[in-house]
Protein backbone atom coordinates (compact mmCIF):
# COMPACT_ATOMS: atom_id res chain seq x y z
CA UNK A 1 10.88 21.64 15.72
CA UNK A 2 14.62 21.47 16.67
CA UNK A 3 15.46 19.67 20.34
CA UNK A 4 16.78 21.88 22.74
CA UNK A 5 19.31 20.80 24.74
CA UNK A 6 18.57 19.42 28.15
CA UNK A 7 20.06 16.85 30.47
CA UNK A 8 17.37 14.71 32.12
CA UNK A 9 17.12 10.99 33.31
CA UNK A 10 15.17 8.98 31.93
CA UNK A 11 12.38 7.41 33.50
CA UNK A 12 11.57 3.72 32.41
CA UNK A 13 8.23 3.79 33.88
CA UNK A 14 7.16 6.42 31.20
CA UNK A 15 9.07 6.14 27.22
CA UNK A 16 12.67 7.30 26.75
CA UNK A 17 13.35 8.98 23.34
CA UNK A 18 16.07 6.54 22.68
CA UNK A 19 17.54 3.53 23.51
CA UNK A 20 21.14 2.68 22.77
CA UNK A 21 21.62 -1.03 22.34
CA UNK A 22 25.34 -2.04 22.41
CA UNK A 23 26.48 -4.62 20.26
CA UNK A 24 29.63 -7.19 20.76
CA UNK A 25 31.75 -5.11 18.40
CA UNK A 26 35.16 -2.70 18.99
CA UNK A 27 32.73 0.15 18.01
CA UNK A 28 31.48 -0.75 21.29
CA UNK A 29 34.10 1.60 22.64
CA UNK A 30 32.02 4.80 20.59
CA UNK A 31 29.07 4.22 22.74
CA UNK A 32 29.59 6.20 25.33
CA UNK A 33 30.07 9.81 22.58
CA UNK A 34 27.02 8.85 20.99
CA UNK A 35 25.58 8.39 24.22
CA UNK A 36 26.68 12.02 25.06
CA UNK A 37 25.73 13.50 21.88
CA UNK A 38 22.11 12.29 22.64
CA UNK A 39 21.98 13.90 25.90
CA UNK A 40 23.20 17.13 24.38
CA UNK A 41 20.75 17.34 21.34
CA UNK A 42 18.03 17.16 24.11
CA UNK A 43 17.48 13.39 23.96
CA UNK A 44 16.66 10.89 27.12
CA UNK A 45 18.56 8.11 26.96
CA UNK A 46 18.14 4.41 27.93
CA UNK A 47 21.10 1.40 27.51
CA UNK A 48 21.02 -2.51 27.00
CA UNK A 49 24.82 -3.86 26.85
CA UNK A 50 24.78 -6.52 25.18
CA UNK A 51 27.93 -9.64 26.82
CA UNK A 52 29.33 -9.09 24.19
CA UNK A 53 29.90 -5.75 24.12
CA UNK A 54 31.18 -6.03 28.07
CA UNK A 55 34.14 -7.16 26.74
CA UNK A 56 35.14 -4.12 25.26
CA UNK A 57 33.65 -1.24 26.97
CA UNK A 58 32.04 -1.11 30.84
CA UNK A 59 28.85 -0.25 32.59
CA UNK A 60 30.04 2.49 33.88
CA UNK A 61 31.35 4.12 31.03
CA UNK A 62 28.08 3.64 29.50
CA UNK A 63 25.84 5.11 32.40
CA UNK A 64 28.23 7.58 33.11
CA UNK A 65 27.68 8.78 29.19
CA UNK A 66 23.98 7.90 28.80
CA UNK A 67 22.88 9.02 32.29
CA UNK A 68 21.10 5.87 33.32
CA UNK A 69 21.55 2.34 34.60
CA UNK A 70 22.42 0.35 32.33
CA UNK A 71 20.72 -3.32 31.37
CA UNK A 72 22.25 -6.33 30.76
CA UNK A 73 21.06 -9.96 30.52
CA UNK A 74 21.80 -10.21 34.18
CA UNK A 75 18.99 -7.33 35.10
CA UNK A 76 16.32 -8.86 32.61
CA UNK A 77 14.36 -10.72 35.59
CA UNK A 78 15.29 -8.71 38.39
CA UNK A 79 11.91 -7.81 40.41
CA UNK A 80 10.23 -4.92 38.43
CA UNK A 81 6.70 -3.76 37.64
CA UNK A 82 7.04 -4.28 34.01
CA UNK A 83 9.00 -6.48 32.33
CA UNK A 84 11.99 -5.17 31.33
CA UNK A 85 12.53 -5.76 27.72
CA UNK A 86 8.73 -4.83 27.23
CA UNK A 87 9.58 -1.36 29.29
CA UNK A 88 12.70 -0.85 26.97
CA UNK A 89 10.72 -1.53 23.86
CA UNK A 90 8.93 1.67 24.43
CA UNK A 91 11.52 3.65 23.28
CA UNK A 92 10.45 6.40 20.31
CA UNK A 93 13.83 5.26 18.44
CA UNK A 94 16.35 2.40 19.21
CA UNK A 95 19.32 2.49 18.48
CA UNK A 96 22.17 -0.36 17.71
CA UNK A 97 24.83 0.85 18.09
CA UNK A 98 28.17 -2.09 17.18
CA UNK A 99 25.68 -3.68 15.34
CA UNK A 100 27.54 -7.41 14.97
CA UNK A 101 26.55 -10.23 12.18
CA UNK A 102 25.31 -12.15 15.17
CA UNK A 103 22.82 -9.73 16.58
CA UNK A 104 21.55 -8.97 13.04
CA UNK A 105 20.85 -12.64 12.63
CA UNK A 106 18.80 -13.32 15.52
CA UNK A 107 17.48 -10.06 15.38
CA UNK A 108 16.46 -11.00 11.22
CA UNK A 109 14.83 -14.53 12.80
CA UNK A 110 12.72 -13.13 15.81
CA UNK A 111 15.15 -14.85 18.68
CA UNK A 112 14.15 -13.62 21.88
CA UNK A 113 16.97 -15.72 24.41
CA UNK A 114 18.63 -12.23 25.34
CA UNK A 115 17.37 -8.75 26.54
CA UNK A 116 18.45 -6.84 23.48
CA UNK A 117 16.99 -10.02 20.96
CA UNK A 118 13.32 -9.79 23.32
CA UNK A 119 13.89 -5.62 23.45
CA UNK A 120 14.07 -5.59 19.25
CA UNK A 121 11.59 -8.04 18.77
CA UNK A 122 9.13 -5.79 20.69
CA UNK A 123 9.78 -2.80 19.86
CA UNK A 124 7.18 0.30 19.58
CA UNK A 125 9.38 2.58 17.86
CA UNK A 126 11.65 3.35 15.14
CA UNK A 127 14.41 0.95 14.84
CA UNK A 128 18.13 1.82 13.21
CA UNK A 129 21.15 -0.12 12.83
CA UNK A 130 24.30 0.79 13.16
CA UNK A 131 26.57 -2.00 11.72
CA UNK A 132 30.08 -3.02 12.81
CA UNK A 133 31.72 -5.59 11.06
CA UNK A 134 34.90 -6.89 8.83
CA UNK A 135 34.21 -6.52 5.04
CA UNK A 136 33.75 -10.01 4.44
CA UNK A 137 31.33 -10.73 6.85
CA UNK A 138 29.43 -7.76 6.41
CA UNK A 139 29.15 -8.53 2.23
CA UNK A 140 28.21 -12.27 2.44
CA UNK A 141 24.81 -12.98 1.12
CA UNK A 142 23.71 -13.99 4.59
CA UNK A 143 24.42 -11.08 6.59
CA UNK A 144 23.02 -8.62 3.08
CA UNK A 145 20.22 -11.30 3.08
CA UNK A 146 19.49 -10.61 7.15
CA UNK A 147 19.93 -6.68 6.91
CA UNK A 148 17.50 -6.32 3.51
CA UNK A 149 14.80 -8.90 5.99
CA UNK A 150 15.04 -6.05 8.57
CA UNK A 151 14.35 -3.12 6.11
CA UNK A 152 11.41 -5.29 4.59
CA UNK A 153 10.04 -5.00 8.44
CA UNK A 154 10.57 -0.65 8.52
CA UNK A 155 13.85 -1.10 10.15
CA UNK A 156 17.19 1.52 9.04
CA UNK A 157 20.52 1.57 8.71
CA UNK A 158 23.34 4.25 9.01
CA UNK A 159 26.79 2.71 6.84
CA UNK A 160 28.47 0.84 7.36
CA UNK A 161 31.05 3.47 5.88
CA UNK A 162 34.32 2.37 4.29
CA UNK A 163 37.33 3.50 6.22
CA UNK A 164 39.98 1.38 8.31
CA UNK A 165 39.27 -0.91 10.50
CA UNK A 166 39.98 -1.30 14.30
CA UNK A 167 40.90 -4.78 14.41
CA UNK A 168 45.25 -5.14 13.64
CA UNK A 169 46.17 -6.17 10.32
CA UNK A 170 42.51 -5.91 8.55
CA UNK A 171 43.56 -2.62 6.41
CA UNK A 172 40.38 -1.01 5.28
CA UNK A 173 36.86 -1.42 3.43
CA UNK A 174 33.19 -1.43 4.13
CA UNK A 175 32.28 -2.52 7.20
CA UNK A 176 33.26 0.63 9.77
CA UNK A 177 30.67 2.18 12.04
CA UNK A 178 29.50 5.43 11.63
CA UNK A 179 31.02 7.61 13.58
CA UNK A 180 28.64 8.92 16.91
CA UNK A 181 28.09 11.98 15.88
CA UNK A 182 26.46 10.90 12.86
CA UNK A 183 24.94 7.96 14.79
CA UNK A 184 23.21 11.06 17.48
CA UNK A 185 22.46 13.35 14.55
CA UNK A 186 20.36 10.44 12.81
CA UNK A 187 18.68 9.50 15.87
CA UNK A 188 17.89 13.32 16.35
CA UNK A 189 16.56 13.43 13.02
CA UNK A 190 14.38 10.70 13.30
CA UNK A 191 12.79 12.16 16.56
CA UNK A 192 12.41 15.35 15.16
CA UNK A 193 10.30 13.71 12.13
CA UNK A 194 7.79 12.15 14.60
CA UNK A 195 7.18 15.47 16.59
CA UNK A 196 7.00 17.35 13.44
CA UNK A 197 4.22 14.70 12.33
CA UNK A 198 2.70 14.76 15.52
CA UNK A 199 2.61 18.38 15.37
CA UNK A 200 1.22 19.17 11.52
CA UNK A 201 -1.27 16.13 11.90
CA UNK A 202 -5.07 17.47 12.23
CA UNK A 203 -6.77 15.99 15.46
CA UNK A 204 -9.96 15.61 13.64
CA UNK A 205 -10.70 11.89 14.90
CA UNK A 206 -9.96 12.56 18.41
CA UNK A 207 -12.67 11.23 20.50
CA UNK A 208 -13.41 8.04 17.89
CA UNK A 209 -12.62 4.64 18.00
CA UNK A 210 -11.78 3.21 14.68
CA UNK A 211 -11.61 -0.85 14.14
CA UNK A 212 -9.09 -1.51 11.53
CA UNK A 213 -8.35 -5.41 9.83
CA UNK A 214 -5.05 -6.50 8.47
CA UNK A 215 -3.38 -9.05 6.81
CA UNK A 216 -4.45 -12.30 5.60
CA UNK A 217 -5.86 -15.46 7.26
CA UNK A 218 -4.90 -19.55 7.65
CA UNK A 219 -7.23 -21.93 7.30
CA UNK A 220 -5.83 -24.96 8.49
CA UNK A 221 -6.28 -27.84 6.77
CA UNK A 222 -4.60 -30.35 9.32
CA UNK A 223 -1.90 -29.18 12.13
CA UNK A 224 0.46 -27.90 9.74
CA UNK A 225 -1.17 -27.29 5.84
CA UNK A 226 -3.12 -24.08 5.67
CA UNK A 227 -4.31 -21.97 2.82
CA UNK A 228 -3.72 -18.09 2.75
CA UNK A 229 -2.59 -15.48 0.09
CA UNK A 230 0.50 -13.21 0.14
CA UNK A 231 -1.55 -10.29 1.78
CA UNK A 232 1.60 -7.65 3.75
CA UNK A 233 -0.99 -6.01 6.12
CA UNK A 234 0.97 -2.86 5.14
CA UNK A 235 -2.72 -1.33 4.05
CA UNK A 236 -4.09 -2.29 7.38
CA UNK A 237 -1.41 -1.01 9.46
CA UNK A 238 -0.93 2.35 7.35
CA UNK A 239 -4.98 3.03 8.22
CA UNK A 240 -4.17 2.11 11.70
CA UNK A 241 -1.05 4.38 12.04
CA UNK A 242 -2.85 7.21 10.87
CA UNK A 243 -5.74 6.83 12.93
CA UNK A 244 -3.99 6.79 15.77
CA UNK A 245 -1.99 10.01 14.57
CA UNK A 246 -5.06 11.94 14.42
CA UNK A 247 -6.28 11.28 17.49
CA UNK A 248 -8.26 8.49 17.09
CA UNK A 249 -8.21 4.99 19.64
CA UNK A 250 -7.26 2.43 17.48
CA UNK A 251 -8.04 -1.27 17.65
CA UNK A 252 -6.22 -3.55 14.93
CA UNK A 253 -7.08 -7.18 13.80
CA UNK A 254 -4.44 -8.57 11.84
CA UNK A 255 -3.75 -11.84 10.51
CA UNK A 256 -0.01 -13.80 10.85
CA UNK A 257 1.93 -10.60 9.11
CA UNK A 258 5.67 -9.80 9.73
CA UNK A 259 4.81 -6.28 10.78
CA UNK A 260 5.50 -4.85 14.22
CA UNK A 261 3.59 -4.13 16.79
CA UNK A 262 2.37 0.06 16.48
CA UNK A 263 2.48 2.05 19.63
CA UNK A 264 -0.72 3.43 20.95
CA UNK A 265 -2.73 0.76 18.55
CA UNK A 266 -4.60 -1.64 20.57
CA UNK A 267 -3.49 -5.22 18.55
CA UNK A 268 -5.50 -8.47 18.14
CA UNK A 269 -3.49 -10.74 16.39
CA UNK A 270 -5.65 -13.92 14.71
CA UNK A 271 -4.97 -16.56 12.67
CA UNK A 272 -8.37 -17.54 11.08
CA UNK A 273 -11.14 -15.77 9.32
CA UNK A 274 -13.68 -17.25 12.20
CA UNK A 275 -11.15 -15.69 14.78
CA UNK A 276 -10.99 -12.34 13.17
CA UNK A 277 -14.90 -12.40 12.94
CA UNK A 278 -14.37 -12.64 17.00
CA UNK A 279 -12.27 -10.20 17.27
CA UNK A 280 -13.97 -7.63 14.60
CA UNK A 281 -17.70 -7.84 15.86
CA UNK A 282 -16.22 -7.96 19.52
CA UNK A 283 -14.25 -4.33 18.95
CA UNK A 284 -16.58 -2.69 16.25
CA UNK A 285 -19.55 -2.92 18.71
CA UNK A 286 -19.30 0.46 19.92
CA UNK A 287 -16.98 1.80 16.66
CA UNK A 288 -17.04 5.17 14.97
CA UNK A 289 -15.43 3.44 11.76
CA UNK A 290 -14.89 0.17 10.46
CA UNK A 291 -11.97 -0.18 7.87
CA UNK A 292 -11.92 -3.99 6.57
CA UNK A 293 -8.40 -4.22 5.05
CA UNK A 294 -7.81 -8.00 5.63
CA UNK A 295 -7.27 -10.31 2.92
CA UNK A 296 -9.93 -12.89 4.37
CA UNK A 297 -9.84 -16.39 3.30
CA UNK A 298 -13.61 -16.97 1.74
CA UNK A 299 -13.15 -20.40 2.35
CA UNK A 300 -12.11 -22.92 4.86
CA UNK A 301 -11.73 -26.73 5.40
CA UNK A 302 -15.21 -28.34 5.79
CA UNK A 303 -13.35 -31.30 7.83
CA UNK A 304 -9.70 -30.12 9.03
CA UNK A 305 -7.88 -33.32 9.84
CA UNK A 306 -6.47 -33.21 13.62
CA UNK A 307 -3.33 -34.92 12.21
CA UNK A 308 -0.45 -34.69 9.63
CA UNK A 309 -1.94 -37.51 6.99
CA UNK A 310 0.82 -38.58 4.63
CA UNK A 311 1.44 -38.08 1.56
CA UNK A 312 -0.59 -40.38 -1.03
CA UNK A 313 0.14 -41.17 -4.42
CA UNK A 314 -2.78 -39.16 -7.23
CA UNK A 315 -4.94 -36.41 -6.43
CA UNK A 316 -6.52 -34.95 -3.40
CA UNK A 317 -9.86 -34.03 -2.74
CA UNK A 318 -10.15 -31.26 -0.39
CA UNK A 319 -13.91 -30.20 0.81
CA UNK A 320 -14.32 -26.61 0.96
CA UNK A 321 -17.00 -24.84 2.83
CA UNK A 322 -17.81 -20.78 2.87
CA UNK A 323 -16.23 -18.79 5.50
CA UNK A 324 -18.28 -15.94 6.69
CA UNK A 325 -18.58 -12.61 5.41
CA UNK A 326 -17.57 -10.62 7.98
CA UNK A 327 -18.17 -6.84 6.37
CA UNK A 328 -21.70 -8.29 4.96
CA UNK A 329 -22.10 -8.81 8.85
CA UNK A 330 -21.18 -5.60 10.14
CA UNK A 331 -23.54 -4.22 7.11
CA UNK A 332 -26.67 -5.97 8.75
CA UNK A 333 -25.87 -4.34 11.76
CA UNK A 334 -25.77 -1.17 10.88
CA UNK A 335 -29.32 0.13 11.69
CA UNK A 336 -28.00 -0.35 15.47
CA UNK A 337 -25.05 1.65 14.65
CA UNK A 338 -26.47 5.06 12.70
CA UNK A 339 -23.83 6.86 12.68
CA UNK A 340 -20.79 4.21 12.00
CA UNK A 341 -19.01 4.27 8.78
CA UNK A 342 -18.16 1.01 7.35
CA UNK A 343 -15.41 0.68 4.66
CA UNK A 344 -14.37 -2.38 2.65
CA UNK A 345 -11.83 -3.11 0.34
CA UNK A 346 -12.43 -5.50 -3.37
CA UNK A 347 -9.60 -6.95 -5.39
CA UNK A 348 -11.22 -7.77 -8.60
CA UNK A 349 -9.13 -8.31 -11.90
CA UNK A 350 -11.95 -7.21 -14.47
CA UNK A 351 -15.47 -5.14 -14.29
CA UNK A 352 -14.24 -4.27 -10.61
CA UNK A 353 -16.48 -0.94 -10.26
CA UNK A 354 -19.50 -2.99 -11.31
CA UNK A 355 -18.40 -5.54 -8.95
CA UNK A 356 -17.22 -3.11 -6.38
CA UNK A 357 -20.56 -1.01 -6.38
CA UNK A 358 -22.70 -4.02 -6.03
CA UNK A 359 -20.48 -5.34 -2.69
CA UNK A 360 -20.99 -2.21 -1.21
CA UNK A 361 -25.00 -2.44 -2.59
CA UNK A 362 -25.00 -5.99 -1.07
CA UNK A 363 -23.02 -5.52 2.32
CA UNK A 364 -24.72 -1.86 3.52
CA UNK A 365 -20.95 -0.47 3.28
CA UNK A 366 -20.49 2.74 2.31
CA UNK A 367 -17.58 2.81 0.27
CA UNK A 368 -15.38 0.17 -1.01
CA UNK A 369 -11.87 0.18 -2.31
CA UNK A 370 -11.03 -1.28 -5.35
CA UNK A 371 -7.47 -2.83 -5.50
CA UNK A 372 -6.19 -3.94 -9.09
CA UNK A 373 -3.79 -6.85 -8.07
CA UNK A 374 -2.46 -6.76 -11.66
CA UNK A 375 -1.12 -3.33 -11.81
CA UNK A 376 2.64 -2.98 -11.45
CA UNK A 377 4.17 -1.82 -8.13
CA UNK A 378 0.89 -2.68 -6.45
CA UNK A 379 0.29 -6.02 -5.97
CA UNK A 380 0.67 -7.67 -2.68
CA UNK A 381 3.44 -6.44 -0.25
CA UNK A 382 4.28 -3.19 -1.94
CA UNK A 383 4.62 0.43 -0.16
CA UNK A 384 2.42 2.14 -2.95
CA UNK A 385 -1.45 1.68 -3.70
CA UNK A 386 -3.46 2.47 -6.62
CA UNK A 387 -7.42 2.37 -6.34
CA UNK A 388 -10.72 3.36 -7.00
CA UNK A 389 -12.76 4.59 -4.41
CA UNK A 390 -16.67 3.14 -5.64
CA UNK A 391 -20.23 3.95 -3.61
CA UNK A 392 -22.93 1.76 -4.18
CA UNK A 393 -24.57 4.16 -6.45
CA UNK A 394 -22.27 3.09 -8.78
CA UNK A 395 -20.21 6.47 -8.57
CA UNK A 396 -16.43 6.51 -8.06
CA UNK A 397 -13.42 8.16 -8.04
CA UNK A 398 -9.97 7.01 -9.35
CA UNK A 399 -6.98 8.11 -7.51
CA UNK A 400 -3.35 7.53 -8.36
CA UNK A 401 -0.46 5.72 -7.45
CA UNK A 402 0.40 6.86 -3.82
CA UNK A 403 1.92 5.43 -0.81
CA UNK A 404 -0.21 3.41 1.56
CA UNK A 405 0.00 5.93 4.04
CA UNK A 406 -1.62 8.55 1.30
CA UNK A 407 -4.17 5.82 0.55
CA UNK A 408 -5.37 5.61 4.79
CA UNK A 409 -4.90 9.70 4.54
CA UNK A 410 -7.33 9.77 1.93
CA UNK A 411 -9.39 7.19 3.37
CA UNK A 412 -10.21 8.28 6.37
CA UNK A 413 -10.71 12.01 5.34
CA UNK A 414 -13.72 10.81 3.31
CA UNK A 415 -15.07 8.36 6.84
CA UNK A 416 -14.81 11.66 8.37
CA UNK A 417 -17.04 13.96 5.91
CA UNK A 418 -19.26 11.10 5.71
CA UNK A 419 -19.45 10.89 10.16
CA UNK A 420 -20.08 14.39 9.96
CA UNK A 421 -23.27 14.09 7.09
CA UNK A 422 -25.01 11.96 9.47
């Protein structure tokens, strides 16, 4: 579906298509075309200046260009019925625009002191960076080390192109911004994607609600000692994006994961394996489907200590009890809830469809997921899946390699045929 131009102002009480964020760079100055460019390819348009970039280009300029008024640190707590940065964060994409080493840095560590810093560390939608910098800065293992954090998180980047630079004396190399018509064209792109997927994605759960865990837990073990795994949450938050894609509401436990936020997902965010039994039986009360992704801890300290203890010379006894099993609990409630479909995942390194079959047996689910943590390019953290989809008759069906999205895809088509069986 290609975006027809058409000039409109945006209206921060509802979600502008994209945000321009305007970093403290000389690019600055290209704001204002890309700005324009947006408006023409049908885009609405919403601005945070950052003081940085102030000193090279005005407010003016900028809501001249982007048709809007534009925010700064100084309108962050103005009086307003929704916090701004939170209102901001809405946006489908954001773009930064000028993108400076010191915006990627905070931005890579989850500061929130400024509106554009609180603005990316919320935000809903697609994020893409537009880099502006001096060769040298831009290759030093910090700044590389800062950008390749973001992309672990989802976020792009357009360039930084080779080409000269603006500042006297510099010559060229890699480190000039895109220019804004490629910088609009992108952002174009990227909204065109989402209405396409919006568009060609069935409706079929429309009317459900589906619970969905992520992540792994903490178990504390005093203040500051926990034990956890490496568990992403990527497989939790792919079942909850496409849930919510096809129509469904969408309520998502997740452990401590470095994964944003998803728009129109409802998000719990726990630490332990007693809070995400809260949270789960809480939501999955009056649940369609029941996807338990989460990496839960089986055990916890019997005793956590309520303060640091120091270190001690020879070993350490630590006591251990069971944590509970939270899909075996939403199993023995399923006689109240006929017509739910519960799914689990297993990570087992040998026998795992034996194994697998008699979890799903044991905990009334009915399917499980077998993961094989051994198997190269997916083990914990990785985009791509391979499993084995196992009933508790023992029956099962491989499927390959495929993205984590396919994975949830297929998932959730088979919740659905079994819904509709009951």
């Amino acid at each position: 579906m290609n975006r027809t131009p058409t000039l409109r102002a945006p209206d921060l009480a509802g979600v502008p298509d994209c945000l321009v964020i305007v970093g403290g760079s000389m690019a600055a100055v290209k704001a204002p075309t890309a700005l324009r460019r947006l408006r023409e390819g049908g885009a609405s348009t919403a601005v945070i200046a950052t003081r940085a970039a102030l000193a090279f280009i005005t407010p003016l300029s900028l809501a001249t260009a982007g048709n809007c008024e534009v925010a700064t640190d100084e309108t962050w707590f103005a009086p307003q019925p929704i916090a701004q940065h939170l209102s901001l964060a809405r946006a489908r994409v954001t773009v930064v625009l000028g993108a400076s080493a010191e915006l990627l840095a905070a931005a890579a560590h989850g500061h929130a002191d400024t509106l554009a810093t609180a603005t990316l560390l919320s935000a809903e939608g697609q994020v893409l960076w537009v880099p502006a910098m001096n060769e040298r800065m831009w290759l030093h293992p910090a700044v590389q080390a800062n950008a390749e954090r973001l992309r672990g998180w989802g976020h792009l980047f357009l360039g930084p192109e080779t080409g000269a630079f603006g500042t006297p004396g510099e010559g060229s190399g890699t480190g000039r911004m895109a220019e804004p018509e490629a910088i609009a064209a992108r952002a174009l792109a990227l909204l065109n994607e989402q209405d396409a997927e919006a568009e060609a994605a069935p409706q079929d759960l429309a009317g459900l609600k589906v619970v969905v865990s992520a992540g792994p837990t903490r178990e504390y073990l005093d203040p500051v000692r926990f034990i956890s795994n490496p568990s992403s949450g990527k497989m939790g938050f792919a079942v909850a994006e496409e849930a919510r894609t096809r129509g469904a509401e969408v309520v998502l436990v997740t452990g401590p994961v470095n994964l944003p936020d998803l728009s129109g997902v409802q998000t719990v965010r726990i630490e332990t394996a007693l809070e995400m039994q809260a949270a789960i039986m809480e939501a999955a009360g009056d649940a369609d489907m029941v996807v338990m992704t989460a990496a839960i801890a089986d055990y916890r300290a019997a005793a956590p200590k309520s303060e640091k203890e120091a270190k001690t010379p020879g070993d350490v006894t630590i006591h251990l009890t069971p944590n509970p099993d939270i899909l075996a609990g939403l199993g023995a409630e399923q006689a109240a809830h006929p017509g739910r479909v519960l799914v689990g995942f297993a990570m087992e390194t040998h026998a795992g469809v034996e194994r697998a079959a008699l979890k799903a047996q044991r905990k009334n689910a009915d399917f499980i997921l077998l993961n094989y943590p051994t198997r190269e390019g997916t083990a914990f953290g990785g985009d791509d899946n391979q499993v084995t989809l196992v009933r508790a008759d023992g029956t099962h069906a491989d499927w390959p390699r495929i993205s984590k999205r396919e994975v949830a895809r297929r998932l959730l088509d088979e919740a659905r045929q079994i819904r509709e069986r009951r």
